[in-house]
N, C-alpha and C. Protein backbone atom coordinates (compact mmCIF):
# COMPACT_ATOMS: atom_id res chain seq x y z
N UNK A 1 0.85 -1.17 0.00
CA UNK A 1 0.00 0.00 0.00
C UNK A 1 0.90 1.23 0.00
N UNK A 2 0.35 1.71 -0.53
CA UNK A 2 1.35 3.28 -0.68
C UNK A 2 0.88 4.46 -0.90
N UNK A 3 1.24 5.55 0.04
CA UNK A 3 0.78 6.79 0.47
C UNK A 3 1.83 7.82 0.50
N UNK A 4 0.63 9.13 -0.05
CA UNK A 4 1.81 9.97 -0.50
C UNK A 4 1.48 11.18 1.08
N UNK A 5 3.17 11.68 1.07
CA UNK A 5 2.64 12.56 2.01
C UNK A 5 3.26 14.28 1.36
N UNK A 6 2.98 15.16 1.61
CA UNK A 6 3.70 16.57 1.46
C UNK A 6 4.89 16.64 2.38
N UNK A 7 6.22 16.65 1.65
CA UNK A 7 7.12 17.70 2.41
C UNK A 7 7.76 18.76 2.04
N UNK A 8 8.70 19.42 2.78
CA UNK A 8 9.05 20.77 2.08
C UNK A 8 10.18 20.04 0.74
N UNK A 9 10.06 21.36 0.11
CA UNK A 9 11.16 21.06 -1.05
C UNK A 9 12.59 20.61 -0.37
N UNK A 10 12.82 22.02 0.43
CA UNK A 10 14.39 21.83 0.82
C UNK A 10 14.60 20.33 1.99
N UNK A 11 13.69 20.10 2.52
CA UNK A 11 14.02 18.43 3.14
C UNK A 11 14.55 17.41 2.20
N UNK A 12 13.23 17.64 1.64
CA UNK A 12 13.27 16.13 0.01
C UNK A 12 14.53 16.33 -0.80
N UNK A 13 15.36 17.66 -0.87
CA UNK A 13 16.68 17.82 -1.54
C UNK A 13 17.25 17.25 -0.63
N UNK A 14 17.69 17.72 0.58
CA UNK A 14 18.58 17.20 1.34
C UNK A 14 18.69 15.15 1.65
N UNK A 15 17.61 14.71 1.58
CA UNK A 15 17.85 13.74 1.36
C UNK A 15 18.01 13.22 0.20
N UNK A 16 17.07 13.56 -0.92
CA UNK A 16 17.66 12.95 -1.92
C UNK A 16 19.34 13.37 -2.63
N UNK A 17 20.10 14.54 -1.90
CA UNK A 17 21.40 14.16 -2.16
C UNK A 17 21.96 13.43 -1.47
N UNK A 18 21.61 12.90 0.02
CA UNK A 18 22.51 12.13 1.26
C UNK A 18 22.42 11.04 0.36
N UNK A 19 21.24 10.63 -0.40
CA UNK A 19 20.43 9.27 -1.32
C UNK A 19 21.79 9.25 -2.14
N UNK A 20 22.14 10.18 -3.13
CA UNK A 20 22.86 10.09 -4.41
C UNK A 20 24.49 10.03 -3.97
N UNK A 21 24.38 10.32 -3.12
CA UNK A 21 26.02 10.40 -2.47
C UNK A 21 26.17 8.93 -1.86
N UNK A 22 25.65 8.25 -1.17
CA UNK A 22 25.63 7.19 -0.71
C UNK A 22 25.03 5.79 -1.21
N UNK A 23 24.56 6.30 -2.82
CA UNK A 23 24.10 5.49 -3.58
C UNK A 23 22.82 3.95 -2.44
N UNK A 24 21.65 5.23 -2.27
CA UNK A 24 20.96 4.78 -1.36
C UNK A 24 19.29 4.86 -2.30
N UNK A 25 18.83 4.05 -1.88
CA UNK A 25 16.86 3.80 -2.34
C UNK A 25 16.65 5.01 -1.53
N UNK A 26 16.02 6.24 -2.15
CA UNK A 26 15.25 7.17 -1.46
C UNK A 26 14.24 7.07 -1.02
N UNK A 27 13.48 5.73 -1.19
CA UNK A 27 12.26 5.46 -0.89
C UNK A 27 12.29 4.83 0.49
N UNK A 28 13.19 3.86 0.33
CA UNK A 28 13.72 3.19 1.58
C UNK A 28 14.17 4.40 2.83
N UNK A 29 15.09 4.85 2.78
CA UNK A 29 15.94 5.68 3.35
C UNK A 29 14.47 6.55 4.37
N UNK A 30 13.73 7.31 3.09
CA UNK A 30 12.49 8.00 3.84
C UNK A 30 11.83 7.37 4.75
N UNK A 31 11.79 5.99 4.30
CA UNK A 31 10.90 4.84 5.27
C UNK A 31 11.73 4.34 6.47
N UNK A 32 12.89 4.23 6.41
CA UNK A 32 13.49 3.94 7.50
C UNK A 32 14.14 5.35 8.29
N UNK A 33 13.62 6.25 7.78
CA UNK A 33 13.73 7.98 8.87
C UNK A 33 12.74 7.92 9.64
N UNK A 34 11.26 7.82 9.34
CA UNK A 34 10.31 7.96 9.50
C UNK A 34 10.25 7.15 10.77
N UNK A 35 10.66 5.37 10.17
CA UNK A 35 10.06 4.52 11.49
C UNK A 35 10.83 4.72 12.70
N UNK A 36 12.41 4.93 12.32
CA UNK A 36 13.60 5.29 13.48
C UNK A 36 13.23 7.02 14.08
N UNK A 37 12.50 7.98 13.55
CA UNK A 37 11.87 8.47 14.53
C UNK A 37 10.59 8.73 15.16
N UNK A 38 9.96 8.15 14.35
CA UNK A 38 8.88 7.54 15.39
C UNK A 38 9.02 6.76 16.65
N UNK A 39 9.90 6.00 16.15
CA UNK A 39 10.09 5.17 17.37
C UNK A 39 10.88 6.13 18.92
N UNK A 40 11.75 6.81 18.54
CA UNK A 40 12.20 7.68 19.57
C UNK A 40 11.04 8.68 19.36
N UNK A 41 10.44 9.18 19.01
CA UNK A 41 9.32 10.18 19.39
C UNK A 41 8.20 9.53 20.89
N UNK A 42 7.99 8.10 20.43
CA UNK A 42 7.11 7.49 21.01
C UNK A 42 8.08 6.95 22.61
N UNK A 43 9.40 6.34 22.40
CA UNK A 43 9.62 5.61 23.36
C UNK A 43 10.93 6.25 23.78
N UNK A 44 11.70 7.56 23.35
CA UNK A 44 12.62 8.21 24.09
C UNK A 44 13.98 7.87 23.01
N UNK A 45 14.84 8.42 23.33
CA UNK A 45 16.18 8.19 22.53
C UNK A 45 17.26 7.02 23.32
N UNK A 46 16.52 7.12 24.77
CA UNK A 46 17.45 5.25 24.57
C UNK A 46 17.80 4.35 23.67
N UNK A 47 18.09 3.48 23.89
CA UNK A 47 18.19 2.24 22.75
C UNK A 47 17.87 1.39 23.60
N UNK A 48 16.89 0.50 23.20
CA UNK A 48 16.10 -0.97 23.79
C UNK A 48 16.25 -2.01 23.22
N UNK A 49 16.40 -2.95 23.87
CA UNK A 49 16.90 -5.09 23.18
C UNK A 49 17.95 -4.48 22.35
N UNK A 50 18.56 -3.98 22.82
CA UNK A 50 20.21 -4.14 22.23
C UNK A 50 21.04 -4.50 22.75
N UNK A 51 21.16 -4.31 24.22
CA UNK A 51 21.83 -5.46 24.76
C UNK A 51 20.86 -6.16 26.04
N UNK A 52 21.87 -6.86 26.92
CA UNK A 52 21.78 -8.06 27.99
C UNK A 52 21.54 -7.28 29.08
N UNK A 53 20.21 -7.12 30.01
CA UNK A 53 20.75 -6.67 31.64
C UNK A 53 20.54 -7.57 32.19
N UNK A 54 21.74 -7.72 32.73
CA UNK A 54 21.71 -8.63 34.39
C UNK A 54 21.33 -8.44 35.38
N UNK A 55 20.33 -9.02 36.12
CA UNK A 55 19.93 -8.94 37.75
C UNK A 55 20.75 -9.56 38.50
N UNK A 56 21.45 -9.21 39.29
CA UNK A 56 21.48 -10.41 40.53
C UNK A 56 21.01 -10.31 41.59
N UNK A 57 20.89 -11.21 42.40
CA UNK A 57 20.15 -11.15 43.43
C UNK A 57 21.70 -11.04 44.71
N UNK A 58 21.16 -9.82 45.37
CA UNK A 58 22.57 -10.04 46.52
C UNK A 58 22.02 -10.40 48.19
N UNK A 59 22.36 -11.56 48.19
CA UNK A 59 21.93 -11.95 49.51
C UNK A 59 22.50 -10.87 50.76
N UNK A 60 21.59 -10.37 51.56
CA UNK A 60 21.83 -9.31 52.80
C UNK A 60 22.79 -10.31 53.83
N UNK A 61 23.73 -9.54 54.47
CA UNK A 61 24.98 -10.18 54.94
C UNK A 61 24.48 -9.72 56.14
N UNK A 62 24.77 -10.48 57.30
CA UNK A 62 24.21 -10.20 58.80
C UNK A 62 25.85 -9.66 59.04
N UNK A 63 25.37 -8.68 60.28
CA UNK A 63 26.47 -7.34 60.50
C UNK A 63 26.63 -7.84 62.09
N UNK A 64 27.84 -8.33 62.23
CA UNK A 64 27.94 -8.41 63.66
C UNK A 64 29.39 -7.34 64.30
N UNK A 65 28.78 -6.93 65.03
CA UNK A 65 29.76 -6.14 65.89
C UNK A 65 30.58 -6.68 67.10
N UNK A 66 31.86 -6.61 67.27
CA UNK A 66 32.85 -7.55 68.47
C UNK A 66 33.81 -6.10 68.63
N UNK A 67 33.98 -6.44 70.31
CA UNK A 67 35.25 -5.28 70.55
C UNK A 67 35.89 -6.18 71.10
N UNK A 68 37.04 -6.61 70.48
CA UNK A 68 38.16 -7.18 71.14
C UNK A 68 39.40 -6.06 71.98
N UNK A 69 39.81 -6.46 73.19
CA UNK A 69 40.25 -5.62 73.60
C UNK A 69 42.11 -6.51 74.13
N UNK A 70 43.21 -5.90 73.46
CA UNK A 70 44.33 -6.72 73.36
C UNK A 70 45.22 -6.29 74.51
N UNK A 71 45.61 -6.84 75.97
CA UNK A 71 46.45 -6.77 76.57
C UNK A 71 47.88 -6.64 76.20
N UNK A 72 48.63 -6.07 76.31
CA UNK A 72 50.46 -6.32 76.34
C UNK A 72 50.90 -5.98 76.95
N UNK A 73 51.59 -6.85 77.96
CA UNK A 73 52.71 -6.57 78.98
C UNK A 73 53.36 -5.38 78.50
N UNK A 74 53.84 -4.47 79.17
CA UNK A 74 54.48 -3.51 79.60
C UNK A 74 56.09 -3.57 79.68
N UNK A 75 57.00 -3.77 79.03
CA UNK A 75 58.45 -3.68 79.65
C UNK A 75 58.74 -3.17 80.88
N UNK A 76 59.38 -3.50 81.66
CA UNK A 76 59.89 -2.85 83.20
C UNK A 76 60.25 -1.20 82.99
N UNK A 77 61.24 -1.19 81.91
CA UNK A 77 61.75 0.39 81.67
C UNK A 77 61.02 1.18 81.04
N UNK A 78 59.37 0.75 80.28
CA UNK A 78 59.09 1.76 79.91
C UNK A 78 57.46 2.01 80.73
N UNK A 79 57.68 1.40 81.91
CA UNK A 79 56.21 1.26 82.51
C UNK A 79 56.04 2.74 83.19
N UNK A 80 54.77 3.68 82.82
CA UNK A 80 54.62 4.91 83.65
C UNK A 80 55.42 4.91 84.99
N UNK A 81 55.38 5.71 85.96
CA UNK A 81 56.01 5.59 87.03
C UNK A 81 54.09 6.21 87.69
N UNK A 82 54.21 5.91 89.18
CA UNK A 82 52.93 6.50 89.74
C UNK A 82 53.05 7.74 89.93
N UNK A 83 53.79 8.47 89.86
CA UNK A 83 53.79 9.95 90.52
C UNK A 83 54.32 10.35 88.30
N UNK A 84 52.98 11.57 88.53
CA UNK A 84 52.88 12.46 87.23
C UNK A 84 54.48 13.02 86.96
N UNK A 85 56.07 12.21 86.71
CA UNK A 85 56.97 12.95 86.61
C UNK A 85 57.21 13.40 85.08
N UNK A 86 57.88 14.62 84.93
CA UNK A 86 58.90 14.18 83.55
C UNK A 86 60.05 14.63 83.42
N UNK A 87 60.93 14.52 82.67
CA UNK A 87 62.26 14.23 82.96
C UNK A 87 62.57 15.82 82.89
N UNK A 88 63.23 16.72 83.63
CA UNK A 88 63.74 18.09 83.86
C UNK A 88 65.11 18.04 83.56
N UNK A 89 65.41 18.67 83.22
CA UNK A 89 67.24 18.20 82.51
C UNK A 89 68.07 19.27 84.18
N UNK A 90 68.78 18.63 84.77
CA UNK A 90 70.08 19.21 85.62
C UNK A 90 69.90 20.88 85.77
N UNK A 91 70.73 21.30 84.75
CA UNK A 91 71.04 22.21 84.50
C UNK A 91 69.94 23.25 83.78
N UNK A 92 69.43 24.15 84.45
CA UNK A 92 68.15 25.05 83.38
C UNK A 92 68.70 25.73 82.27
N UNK A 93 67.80 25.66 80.91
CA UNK A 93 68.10 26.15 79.57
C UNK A 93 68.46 27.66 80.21
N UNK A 94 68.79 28.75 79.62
CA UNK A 94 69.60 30.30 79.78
C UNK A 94 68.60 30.71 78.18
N UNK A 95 68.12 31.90 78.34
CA UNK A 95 67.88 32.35 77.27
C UNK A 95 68.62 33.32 76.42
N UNK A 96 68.95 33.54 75.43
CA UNK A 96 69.63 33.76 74.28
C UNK A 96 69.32 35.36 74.21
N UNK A 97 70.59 36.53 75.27
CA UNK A 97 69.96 37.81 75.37
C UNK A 97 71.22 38.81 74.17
N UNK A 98 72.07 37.94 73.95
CA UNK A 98 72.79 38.98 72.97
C UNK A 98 72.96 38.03 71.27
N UNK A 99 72.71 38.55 70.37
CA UNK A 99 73.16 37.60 68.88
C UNK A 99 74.28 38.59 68.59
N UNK A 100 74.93 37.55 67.90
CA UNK A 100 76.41 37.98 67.17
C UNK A 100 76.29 37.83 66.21
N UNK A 101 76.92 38.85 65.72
CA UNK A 101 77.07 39.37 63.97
C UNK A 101 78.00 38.18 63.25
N UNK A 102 78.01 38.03 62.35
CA UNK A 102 78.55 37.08 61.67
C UNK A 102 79.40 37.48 60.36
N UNK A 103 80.58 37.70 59.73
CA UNK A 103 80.41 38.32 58.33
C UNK A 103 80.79 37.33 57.26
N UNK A 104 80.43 37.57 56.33
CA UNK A 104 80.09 36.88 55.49
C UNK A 104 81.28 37.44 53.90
N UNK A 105 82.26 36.65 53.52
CA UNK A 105 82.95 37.38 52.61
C UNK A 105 82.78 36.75 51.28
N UNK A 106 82.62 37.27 50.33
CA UNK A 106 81.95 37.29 48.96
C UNK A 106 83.56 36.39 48.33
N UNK A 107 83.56 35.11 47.73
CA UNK A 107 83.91 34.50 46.97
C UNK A 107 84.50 35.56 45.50
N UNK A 108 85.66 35.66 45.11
CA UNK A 108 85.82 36.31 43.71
C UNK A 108 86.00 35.14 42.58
């Protein structure tokens, strides 16, 4: 069966040169524009049954919580002592009340 429809001039050029350049059935070509956008008009520009989706099913994993708590002996020499000490050095630091000039002589 075959039906005519109106289109503009400048469409029907443009394809019938994509037709002559690509040595293509213009009749065909129109018919397979038409159904490839219809079909995205109707069902979106995805692409459908073109490929494979996979489901899987993921079994829910039971969540258990443990606090293990790990003892280790202590070495003798590095065990706290009971009284809050820390080590004070002998002799008290002096603070730094005069700087000395330094000179510096240029390499020839």
């Amino acid at each position: 069966m075959t039906k005519s429809i109106t289109i503009k001039s400048e469409l029907y050029n443009d394809v019938k040169e994509y037709c002559d350049l690509n040595n293509l059935d213009i009749n065909e070509i129109i018919e397979k524009f038409i159904a490839d956008g219809l079909m995205i008009e109707k069902y979106g520009d995805t692409p459908f049954a073109t490929y494979n989706v996979v489901v899987k099913k993921v079994e829910p994993v039971e969540s258990v919580e443990q606090t293990i708590i790990i003892e280790k002996p202590m070495e003798e020499d590095k065990k706290p002592s009971k009284e809050n000490k820390c080590d004070i050095p002998e002799k008290p630091i002096t603070p730094v009340t005069k700087q000395t000039k330094t000179r510096v002589r240029k390499l020839k």
